[in-house]
PDB file of N, CA and C in Angstrom:
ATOM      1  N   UNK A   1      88.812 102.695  93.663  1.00  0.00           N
ATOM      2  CA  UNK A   1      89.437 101.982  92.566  1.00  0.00           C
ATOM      3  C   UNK A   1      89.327 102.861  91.327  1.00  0.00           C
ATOM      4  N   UNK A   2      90.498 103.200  90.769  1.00  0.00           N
ATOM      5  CA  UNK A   2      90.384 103.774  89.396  1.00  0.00           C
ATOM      6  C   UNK A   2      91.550 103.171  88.280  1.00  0.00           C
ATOM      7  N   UNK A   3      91.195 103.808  86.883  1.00  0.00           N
ATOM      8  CA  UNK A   3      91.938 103.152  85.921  1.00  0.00           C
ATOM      9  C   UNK A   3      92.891 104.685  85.826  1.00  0.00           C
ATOM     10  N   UNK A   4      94.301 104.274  86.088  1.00  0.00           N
ATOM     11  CA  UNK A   4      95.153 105.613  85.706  1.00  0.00           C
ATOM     12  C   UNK A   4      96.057 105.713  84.445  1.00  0.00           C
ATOM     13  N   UNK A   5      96.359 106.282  83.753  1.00  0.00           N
ATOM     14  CA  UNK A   5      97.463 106.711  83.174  1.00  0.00           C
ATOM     15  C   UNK A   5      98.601 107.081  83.645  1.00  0.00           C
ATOM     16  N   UNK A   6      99.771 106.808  83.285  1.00  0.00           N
ATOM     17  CA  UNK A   6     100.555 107.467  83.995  1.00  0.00           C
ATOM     18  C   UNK A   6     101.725 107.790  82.712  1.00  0.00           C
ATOM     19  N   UNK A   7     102.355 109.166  82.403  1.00  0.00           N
ATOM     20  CA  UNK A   7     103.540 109.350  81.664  1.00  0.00           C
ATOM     21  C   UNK A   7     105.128 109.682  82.197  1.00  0.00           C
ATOM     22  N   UNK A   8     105.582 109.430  81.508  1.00  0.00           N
ATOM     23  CA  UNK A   8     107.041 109.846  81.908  1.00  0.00           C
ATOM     24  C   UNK A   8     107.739 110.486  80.338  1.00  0.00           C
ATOM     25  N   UNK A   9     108.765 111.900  80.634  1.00  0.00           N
ATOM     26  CA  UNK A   9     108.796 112.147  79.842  1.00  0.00           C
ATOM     27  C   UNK A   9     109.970 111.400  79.252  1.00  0.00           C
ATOM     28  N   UNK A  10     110.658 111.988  78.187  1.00  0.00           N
ATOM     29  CA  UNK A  10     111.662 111.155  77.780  1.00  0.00           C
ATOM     30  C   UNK A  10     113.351 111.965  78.743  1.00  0.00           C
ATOM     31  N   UNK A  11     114.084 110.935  78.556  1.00  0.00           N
ATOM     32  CA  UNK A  11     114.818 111.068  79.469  1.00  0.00           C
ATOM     33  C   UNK A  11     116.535 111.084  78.740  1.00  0.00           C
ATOM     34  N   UNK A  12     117.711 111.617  79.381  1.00  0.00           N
ATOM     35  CA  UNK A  12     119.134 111.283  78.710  1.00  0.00           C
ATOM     36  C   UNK A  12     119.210 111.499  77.261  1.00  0.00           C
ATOM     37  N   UNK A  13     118.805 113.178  77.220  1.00  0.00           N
ATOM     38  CA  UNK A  13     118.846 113.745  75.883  1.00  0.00           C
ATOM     39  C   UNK A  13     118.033 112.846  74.938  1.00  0.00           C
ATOM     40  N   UNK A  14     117.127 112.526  75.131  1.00  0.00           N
ATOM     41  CA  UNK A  14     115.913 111.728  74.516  1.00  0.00           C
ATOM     42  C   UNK A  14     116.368 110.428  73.887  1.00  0.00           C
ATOM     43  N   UNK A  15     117.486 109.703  74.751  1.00  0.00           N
ATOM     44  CA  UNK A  15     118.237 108.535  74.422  1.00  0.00           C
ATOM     45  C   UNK A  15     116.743 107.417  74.988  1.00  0.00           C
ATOM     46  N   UNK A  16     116.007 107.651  76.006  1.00  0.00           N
ATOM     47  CA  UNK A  16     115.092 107.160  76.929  1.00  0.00           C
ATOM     48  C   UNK A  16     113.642 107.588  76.170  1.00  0.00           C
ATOM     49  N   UNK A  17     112.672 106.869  75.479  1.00  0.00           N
ATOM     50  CA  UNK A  17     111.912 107.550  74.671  1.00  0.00           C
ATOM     51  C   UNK A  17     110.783 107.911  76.176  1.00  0.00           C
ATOM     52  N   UNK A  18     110.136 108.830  76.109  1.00  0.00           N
ATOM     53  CA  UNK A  18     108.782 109.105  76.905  1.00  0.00           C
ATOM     54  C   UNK A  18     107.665 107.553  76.937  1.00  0.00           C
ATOM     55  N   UNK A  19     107.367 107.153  78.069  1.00  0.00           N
ATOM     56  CA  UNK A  19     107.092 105.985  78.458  1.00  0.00           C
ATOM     57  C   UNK A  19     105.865 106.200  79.167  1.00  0.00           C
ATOM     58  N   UNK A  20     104.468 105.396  78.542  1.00  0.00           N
ATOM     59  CA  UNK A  20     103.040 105.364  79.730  1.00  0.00           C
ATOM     60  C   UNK A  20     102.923 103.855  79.683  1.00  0.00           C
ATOM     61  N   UNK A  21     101.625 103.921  81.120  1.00  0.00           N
ATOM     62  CA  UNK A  21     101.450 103.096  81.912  1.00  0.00           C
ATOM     63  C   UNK A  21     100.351 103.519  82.214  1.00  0.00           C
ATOM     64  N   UNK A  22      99.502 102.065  82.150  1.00  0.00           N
ATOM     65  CA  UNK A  22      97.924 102.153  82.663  1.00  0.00           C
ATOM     66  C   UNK A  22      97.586 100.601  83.188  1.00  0.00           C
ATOM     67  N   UNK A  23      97.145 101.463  84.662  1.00  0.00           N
ATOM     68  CA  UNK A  23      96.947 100.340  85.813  1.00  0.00           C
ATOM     69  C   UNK A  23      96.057 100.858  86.418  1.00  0.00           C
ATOM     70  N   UNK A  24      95.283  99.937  86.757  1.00  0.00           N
ATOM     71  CA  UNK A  24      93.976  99.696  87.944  1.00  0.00           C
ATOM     72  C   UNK A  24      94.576  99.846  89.197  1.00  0.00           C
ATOM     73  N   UNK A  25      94.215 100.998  89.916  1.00  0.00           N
ATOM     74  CA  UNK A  25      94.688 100.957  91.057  1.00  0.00           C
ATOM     75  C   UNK A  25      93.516 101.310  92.535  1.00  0.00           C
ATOM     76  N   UNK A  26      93.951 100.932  93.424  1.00  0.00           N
ATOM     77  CA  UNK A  26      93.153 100.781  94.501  1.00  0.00           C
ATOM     78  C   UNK A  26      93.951 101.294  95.687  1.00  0.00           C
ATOM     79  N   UNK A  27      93.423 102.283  96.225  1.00  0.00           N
ATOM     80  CA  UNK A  27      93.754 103.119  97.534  1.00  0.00           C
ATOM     81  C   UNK A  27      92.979 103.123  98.751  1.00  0.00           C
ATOM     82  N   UNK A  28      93.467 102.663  99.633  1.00  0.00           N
ATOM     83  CA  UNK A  28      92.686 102.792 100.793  1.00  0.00           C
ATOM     84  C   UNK A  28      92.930 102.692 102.045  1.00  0.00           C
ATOM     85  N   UNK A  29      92.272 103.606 103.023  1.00  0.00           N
ATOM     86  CA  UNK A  29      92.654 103.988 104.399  1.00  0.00           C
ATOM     87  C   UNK A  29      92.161 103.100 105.116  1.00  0.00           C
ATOM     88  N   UNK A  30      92.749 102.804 106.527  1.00  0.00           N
ATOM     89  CA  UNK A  30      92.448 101.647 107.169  1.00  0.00           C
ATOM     90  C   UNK A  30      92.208 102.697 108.395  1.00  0.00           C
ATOM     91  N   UNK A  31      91.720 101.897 109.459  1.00  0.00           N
ATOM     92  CA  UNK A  31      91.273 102.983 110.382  1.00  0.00           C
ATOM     93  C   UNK A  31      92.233 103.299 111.660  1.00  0.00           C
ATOM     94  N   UNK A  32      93.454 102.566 111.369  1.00  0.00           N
ATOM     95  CA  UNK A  32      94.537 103.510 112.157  1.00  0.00           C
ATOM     96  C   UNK A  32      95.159 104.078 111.361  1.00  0.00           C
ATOM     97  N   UNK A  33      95.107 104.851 110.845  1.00  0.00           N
ATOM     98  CA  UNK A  33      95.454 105.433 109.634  1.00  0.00           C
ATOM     99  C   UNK A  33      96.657 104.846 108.688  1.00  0.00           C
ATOM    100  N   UNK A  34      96.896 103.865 108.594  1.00  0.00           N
ATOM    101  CA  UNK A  34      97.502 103.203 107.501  1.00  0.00           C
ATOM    102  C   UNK A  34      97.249 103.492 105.737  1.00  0.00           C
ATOM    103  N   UNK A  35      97.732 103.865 105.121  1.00  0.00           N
ATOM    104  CA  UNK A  35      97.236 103.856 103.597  1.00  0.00           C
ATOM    105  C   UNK A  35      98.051 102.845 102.779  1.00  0.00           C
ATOM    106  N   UNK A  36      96.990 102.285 101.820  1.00  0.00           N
ATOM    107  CA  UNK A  36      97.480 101.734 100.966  1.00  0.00           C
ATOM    108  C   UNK A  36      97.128 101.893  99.472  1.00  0.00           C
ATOM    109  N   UNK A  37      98.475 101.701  98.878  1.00  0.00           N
ATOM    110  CA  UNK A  37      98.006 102.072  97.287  1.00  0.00           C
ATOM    111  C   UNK A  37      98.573 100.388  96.437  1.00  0.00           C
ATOM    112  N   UNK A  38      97.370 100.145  96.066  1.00  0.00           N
ATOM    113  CA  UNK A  38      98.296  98.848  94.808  1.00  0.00           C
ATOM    114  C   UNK A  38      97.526  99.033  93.677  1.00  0.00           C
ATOM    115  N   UNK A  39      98.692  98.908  92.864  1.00  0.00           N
ATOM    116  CA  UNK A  39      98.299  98.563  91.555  1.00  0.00           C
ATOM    117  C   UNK A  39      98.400  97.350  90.523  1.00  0.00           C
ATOM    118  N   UNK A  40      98.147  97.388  89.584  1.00  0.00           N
ATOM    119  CA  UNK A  40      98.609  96.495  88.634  1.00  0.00           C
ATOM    120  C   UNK A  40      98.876  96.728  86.932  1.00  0.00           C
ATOM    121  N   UNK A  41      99.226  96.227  85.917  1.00  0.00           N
ATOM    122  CA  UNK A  41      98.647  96.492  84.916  1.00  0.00           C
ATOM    123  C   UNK A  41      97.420  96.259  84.289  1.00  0.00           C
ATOM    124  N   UNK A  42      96.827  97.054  83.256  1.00  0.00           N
ATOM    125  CA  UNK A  42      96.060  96.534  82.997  1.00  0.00           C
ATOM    126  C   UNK A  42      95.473  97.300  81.388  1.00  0.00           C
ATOM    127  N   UNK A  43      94.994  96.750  80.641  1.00  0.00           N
ATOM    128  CA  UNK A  43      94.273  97.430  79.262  1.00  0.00           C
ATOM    129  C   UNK A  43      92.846  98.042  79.322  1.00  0.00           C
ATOM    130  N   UNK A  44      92.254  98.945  79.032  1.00  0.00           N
ATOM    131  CA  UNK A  44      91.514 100.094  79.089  1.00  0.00           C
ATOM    132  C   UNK A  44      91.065 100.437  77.711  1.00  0.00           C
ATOM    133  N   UNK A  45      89.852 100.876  77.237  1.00  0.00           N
ATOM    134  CA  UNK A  45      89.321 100.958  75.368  1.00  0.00           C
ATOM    135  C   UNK A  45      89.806 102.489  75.990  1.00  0.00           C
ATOM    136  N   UNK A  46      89.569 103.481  77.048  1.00  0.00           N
ATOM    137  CA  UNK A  46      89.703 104.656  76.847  1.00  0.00           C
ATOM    138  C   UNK A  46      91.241 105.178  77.363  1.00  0.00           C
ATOM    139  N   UNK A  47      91.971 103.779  77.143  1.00  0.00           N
ATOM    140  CA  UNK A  47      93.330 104.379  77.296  1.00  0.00           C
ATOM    141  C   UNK A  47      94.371 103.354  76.130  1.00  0.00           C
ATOM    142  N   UNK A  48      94.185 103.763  74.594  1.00  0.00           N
ATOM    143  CA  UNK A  48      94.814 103.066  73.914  1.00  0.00           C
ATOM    144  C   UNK A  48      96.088 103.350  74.047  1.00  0.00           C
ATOM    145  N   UNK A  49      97.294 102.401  73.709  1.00  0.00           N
ATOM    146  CA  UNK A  49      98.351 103.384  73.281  1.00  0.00           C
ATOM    147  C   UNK A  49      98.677 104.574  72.443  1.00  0.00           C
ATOM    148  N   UNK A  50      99.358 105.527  72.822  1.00  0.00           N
ATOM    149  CA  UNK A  50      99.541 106.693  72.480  1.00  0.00           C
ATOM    150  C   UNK A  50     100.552 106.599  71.562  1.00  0.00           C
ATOM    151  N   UNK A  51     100.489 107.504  69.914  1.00  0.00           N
ATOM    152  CA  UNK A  51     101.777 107.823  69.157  1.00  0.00           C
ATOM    153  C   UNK A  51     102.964 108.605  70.113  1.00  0.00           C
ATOM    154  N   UNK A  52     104.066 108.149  69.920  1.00  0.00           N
ATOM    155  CA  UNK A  52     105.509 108.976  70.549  1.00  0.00           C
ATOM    156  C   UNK A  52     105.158 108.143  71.532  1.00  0.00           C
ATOM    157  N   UNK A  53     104.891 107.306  72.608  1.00  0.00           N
ATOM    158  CA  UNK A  53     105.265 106.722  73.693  1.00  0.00           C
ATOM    159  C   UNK A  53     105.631 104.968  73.541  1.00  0.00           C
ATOM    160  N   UNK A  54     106.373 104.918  74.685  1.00  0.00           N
ATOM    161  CA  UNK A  54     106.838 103.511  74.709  1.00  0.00           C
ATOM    162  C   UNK A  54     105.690 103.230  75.931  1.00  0.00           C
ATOM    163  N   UNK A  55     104.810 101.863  75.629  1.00  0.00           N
ATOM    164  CA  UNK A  55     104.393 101.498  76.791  1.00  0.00           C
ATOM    165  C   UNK A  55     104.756 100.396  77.570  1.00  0.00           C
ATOM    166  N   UNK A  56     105.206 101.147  78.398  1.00  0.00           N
ATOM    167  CA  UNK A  56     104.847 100.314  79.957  1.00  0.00           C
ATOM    168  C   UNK A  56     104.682  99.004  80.514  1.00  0.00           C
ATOM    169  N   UNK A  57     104.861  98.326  81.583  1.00  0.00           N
ATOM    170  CA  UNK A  57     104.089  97.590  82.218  1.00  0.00           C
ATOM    171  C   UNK A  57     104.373  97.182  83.629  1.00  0.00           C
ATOM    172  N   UNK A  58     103.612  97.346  84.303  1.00  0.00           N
ATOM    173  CA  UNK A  58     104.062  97.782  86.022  1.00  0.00           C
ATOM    174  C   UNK A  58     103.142  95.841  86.347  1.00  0.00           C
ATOM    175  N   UNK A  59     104.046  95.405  87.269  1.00  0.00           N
ATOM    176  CA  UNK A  59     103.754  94.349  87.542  1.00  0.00           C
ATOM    177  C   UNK A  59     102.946  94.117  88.985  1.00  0.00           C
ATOM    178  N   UNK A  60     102.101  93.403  89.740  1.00  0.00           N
ATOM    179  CA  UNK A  60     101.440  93.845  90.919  1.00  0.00           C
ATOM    180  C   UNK A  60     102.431  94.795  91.697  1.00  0.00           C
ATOM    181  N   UNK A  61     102.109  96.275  92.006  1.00  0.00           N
ATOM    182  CA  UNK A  61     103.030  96.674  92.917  1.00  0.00           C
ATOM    183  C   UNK A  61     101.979  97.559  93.933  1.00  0.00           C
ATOM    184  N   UNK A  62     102.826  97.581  95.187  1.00  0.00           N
ATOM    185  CA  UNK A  62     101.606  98.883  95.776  1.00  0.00           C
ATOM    186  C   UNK A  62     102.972  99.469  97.214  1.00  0.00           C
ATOM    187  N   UNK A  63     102.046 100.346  98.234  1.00  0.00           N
ATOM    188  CA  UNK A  63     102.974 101.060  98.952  1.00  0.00           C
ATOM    189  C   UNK A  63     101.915 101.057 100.385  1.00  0.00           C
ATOM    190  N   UNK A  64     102.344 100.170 101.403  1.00  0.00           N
ATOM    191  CA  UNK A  64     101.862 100.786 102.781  1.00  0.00           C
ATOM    192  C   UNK A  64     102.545 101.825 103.172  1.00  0.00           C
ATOM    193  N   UNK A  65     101.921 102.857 103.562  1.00  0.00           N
ATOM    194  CA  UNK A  65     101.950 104.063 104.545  1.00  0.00           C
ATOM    195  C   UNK A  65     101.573 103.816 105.785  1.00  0.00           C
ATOM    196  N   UNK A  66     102.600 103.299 107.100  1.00  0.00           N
ATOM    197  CA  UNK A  66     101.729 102.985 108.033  1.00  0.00           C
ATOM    198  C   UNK A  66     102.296 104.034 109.162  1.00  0.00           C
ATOM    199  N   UNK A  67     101.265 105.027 110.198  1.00  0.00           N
ATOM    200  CA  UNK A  67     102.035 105.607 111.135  1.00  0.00           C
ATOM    201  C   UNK A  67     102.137 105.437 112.033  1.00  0.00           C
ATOM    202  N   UNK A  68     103.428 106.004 112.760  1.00  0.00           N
ATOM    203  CA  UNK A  68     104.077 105.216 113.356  1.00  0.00           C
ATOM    204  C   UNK A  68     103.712 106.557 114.852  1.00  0.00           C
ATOM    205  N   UNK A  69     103.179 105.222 115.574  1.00  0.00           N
ATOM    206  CA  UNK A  69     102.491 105.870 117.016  1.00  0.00           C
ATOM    207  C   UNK A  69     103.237 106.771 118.279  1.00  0.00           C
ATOM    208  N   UNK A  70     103.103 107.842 118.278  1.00  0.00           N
ATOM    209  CA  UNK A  70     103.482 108.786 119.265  1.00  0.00           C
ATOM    210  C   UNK A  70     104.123 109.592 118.376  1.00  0.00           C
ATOM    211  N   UNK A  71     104.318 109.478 117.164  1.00  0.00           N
ATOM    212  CA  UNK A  71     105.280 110.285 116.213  1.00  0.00           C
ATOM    213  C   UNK A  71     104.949 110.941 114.749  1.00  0.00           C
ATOM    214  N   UNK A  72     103.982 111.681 115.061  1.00  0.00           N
ATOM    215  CA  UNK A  72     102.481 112.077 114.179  1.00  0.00           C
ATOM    216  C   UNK A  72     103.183 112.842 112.757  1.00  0.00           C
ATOM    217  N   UNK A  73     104.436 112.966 113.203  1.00  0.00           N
ATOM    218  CA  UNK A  73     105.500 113.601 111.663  1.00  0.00           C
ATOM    219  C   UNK A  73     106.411 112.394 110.971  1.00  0.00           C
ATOM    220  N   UNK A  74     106.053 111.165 111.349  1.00  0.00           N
ATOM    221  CA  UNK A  74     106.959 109.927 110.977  1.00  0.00           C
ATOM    222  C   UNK A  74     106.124 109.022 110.092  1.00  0.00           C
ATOM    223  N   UNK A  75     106.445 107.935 108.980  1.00  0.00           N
ATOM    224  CA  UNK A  75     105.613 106.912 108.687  1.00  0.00           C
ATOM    225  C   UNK A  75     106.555 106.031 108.413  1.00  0.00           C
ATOM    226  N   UNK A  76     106.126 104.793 108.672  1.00  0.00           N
ATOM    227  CA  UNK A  76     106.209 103.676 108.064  1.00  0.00           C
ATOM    228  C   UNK A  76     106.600 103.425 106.509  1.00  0.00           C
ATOM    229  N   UNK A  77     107.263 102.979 105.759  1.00  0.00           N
ATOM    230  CA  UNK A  77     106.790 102.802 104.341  1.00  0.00           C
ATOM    231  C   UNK A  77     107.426 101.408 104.141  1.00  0.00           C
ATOM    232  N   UNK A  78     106.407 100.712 103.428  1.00  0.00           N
ATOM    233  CA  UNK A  78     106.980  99.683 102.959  1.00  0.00           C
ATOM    234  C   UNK A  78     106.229  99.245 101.241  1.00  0.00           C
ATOM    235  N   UNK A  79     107.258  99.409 100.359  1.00  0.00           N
ATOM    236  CA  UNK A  79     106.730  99.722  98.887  1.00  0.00           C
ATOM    237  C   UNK A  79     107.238  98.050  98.312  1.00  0.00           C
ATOM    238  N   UNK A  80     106.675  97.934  97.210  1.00  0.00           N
ATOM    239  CA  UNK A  80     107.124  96.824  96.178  1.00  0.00           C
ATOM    240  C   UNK A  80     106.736  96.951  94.893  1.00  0.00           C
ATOM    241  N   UNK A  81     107.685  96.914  93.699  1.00  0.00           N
ATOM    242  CA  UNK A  81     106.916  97.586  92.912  1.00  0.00           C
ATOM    243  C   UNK A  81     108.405  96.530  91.597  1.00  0.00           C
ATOM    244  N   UNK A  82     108.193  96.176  90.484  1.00  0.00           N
ATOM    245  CA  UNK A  82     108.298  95.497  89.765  1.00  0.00           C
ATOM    246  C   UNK A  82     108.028  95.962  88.128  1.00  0.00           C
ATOM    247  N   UNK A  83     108.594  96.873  87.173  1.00  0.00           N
ATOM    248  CA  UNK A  83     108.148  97.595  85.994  1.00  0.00           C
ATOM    249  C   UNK A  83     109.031  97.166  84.702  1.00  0.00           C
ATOM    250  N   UNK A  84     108.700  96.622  83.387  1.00  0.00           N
ATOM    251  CA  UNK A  84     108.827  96.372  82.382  1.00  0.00           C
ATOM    252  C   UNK A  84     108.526  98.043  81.539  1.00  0.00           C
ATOM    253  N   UNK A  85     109.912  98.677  81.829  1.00  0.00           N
ATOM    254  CA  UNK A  85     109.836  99.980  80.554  1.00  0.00           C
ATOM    255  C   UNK A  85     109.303  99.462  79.378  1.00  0.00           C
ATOM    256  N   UNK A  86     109.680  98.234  79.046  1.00  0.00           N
ATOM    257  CA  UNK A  86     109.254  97.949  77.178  1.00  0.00           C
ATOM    258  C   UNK A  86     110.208  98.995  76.418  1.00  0.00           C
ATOM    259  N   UNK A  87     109.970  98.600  75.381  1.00  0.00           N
ATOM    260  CA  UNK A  87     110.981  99.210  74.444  1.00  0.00           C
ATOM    261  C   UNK A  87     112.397  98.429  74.455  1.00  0.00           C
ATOM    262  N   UNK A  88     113.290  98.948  73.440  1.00  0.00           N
ATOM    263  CA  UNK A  88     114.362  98.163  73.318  1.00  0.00           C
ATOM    264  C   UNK A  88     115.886  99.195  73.947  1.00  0.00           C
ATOM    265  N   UNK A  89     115.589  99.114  75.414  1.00  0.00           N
ATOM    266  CA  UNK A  89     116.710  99.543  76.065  1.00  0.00           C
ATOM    267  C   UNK A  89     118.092  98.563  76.757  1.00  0.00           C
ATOM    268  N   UNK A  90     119.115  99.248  76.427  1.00  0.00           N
ATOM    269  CA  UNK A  90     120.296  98.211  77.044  1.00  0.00           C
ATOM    270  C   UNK A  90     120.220  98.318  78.429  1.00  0.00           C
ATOM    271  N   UNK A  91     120.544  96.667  79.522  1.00  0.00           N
ATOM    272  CA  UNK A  91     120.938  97.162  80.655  1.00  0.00           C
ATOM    273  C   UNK A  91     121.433  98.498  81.256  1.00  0.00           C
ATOM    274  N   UNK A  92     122.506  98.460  80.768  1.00  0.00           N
ATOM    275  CA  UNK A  92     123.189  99.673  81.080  1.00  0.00           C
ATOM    276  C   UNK A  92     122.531 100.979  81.172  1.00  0.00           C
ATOM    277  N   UNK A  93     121.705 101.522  80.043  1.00  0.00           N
ATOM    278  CA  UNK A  93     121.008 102.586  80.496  1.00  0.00           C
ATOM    279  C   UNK A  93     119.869 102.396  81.322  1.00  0.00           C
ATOM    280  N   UNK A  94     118.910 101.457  81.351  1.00  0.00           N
ATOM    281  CA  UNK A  94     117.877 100.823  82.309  1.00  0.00           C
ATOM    282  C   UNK A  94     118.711 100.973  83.811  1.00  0.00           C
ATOM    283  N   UNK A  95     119.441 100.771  84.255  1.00  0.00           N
ATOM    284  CA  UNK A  95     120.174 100.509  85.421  1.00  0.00           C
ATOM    285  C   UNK A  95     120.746 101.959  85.979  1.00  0.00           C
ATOM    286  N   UNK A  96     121.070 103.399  85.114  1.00  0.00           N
ATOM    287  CA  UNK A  96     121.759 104.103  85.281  1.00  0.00           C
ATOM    288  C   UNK A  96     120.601 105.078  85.177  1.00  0.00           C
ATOM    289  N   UNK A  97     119.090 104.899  85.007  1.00  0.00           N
ATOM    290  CA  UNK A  97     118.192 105.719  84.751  1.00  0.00           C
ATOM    291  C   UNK A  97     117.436 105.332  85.950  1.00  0.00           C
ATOM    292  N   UNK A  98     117.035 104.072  86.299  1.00  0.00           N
ATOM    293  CA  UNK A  98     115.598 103.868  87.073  1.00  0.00           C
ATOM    294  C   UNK A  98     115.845 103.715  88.824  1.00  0.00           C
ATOM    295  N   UNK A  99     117.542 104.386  89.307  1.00  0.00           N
ATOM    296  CA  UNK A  99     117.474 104.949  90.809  1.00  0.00           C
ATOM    297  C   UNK A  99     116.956 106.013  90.578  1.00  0.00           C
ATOM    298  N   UNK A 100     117.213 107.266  89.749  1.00  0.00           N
ATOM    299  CA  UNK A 100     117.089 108.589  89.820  1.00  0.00           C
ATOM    300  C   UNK A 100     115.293 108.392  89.845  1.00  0.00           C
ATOM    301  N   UNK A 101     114.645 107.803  89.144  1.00  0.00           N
ATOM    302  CA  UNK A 101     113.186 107.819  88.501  1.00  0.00           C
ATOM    303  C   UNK A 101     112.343 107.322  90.270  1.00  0.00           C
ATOM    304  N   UNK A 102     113.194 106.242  90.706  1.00  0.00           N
ATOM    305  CA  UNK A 102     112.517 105.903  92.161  1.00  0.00           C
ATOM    306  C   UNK A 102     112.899 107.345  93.087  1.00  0.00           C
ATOM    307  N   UNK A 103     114.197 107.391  93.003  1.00  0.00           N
ATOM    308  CA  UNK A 103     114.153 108.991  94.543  1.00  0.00           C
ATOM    309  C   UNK A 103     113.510 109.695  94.008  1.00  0.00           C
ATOM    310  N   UNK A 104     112.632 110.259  92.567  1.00  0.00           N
ATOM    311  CA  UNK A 104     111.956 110.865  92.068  1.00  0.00           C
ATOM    312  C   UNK A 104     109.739 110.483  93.264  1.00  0.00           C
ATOM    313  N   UNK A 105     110.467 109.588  92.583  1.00  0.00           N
ATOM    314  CA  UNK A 105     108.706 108.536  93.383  1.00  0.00           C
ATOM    315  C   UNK A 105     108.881 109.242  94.531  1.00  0.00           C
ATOM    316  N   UNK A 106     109.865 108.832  95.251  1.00  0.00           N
ATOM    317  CA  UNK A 106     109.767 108.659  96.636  1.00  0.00           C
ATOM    318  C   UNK A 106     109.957 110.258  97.271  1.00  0.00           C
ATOM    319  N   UNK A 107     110.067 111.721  96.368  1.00  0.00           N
ATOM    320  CA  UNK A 107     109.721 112.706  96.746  1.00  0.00           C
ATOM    321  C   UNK A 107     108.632 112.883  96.704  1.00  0.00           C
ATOM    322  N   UNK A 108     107.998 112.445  95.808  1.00  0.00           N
ATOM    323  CA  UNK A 108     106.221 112.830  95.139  1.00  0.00           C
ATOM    324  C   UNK A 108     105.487 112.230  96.071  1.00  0.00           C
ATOM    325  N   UNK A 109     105.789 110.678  96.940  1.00  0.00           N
ATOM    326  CA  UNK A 109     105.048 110.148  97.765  1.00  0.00           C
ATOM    327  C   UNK A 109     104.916 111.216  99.133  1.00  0.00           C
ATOM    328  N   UNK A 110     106.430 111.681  99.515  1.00  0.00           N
ATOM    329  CA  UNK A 110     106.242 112.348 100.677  1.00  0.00           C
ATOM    330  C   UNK A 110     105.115 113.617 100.665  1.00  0.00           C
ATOM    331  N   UNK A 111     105.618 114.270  99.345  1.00  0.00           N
ATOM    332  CA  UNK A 111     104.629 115.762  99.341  1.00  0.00           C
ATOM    333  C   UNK A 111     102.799 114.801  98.810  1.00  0.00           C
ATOM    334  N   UNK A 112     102.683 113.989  98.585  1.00  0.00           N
ATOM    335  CA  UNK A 112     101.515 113.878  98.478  1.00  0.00           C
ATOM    336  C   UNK A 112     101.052 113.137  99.957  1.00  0.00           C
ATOM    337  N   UNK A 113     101.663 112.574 100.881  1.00  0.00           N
ATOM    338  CA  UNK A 113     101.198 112.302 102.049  1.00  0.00           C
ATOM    339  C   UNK A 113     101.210 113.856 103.127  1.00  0.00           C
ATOM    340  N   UNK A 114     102.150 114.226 102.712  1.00  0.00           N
ATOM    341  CA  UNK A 114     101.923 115.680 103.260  1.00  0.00           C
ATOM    342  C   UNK A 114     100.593 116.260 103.386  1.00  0.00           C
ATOM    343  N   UNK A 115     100.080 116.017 102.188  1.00  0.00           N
ATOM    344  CA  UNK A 115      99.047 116.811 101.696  1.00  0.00           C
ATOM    345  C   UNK A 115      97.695 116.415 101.915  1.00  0.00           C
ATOM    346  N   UNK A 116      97.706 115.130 101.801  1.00  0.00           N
ATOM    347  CA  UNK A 116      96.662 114.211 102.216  1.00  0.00           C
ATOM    348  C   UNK A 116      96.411 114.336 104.036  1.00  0.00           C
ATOM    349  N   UNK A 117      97.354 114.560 104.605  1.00  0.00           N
ATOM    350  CA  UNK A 117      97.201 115.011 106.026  1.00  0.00           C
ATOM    351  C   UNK A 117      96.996 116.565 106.374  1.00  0.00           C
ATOM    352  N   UNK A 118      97.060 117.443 105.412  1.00  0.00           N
ATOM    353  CA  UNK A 118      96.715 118.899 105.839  1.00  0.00           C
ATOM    354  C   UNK A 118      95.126 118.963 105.491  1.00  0.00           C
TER     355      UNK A 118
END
């Protein structure tokens, strides 16, 4: 269990201001090798808000990693995840920004399960 930070920079010629997030999160391996990550939000004295950022707020979310048997290069994924950018953004750019920001996630998940298995 740890307390994370997390930033994003700013985005669409800095139309998207740079955005953090700090959540309690909890990771853990099960013994067929399943992983799980959930988080939540949460407030921290050693993580105030920062000048220049919009903060955040990630609602319970987390990600099973489960693998999938006889097929030691395959997994499972089943994610849920729920986030309040904050700040005063229109639909329209919220909607036209936060696919690119998930296939973003969902490269970083693969190379970090990669990695976690070498």
């Amino acid at each position: 269990v740890s307390v994370c930070r997390t930033t994003t920079p700013s985005a669409f010629m800095r139309v998207i201001s740079p955005r953090e997030f700090v959540d309690v999160v909890l990771i853990k391996q099960y013994e067929d090798g399943t992983m799980l990550s959930a988080a939540t939000n949460v407030e921290h004295p050693l993580c105030p808000p920062q000048p220049n950022f919009v903060r955040g707020f990630n609602y319970p979310c987390g990600c099973f990693c489960v693998p999938l048997p006889g097929e030691p290069d395959r997994t499972q994924l089943l994610s849920f995840f729920q986030t309040d950018l904050g700040g005063f953004l229109p639909q329209t750019v919220v909607d036209s920004f936060f696919p690119a920001n998930i296939a973003g996630f969902y490269s970083n998940l693969t190379k970090a399960v990669k990695a976690l298995k070498a």
